[in-house]
Protein backbone atom coordinates (compact mmCIF):
# COMPACT_ATOMS: atom_id res chain seq x y z
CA UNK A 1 -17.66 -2.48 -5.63
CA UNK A 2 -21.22 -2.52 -4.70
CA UNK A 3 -24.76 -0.08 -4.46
CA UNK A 4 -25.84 2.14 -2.03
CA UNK A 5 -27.67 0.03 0.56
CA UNK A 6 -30.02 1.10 3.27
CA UNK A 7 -28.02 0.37 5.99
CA UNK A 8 -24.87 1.67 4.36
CA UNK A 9 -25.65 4.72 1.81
CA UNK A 10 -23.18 6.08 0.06
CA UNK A 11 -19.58 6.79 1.05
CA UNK A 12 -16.27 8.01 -0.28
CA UNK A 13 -14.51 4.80 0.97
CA UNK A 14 -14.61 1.75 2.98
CA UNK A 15 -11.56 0.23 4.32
CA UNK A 16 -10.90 -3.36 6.08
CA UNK A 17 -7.59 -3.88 7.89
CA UNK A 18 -6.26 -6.13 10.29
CA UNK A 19 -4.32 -4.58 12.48
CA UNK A 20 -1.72 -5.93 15.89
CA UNK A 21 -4.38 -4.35 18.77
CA UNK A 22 -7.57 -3.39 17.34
CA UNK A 23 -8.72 -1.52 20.31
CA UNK A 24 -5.11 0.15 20.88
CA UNK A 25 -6.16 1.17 16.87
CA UNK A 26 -9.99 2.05 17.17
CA UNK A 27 -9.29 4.10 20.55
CA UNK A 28 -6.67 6.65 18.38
CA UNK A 29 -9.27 6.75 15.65
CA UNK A 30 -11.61 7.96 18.20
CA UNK A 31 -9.37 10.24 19.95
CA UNK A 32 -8.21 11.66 16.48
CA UNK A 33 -11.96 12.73 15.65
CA UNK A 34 -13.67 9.49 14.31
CA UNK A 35 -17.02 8.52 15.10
CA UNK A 36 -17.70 5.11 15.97
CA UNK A 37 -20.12 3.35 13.43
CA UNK A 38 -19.53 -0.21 14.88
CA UNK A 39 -18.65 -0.54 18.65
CA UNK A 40 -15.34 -2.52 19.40
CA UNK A 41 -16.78 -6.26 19.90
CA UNK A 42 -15.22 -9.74 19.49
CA UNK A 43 -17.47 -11.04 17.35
CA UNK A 44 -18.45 -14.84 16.71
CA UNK A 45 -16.30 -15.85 14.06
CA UNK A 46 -13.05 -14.82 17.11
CA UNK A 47 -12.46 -11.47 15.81
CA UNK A 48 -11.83 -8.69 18.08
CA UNK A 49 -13.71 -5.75 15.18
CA UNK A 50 -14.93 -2.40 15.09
CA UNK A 51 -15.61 0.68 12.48
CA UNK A 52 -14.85 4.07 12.93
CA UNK A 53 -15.82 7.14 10.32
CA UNK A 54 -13.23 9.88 9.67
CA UNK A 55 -13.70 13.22 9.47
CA UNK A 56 -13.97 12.86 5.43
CA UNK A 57 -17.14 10.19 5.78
CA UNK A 58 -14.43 7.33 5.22
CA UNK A 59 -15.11 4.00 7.22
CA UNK A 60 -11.75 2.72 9.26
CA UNK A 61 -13.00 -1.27 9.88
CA UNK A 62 -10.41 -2.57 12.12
CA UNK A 63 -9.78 -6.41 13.08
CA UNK A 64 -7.59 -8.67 15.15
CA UNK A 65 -7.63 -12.26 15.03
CA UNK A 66 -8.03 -13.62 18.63
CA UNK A 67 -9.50 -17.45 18.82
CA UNK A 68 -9.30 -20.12 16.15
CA UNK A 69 -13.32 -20.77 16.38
CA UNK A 70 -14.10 -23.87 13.96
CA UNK A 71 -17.13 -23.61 11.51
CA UNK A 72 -19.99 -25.28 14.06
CA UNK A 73 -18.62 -23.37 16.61
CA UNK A 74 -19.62 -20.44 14.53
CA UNK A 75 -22.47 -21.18 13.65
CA UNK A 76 -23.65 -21.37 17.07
CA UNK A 77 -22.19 -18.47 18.47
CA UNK A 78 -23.90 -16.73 15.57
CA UNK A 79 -27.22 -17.89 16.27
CA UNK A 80 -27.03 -16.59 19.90
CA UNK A 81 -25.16 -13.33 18.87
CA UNK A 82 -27.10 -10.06 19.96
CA UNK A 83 -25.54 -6.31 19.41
CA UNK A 84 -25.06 -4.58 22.59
């Protein structure tokens, strides 16, 4: 559990799964009435991610592993990571 922050208030629920095809996943969410909070990206760390918000405020975070990226490697990527 955790406070309020400002970048994420409160909310009934937050929810991290991995999941087979995370777009496949975050695409239904969408088409079911979510909201996307967190575009569908594969991030640094090799995971394909994104959030979605149901219609009750909850936050869907879905995740599929898709490259083995060691530590440095990481670390790098991180460094020259910018949001779209």
């Amino acid at each position: 559990l955790a406070d309020a922050s400002a970048q994420f208030g409160p909310m009934p629920t937050s929810i991290y799964l991995y999941v087979t095809d995370s777009d496949a996943v975050y695409q239904t969410a969408l088409n079911s009435g979510g909201i996307s909070v967190f575009p569908i990206m594969t991030l640094p760390s090799g995971e394909r991610y994104g959030g979605v918000k149901d219609p009750c405020g909850n936050i869907w975070w879905v995740a599929t592993h898709v490259e083995d990226v060691p530590p440095e490697e990481q670390e790098r990527r991180w460094k020259e990571f910018q949001m779209p």
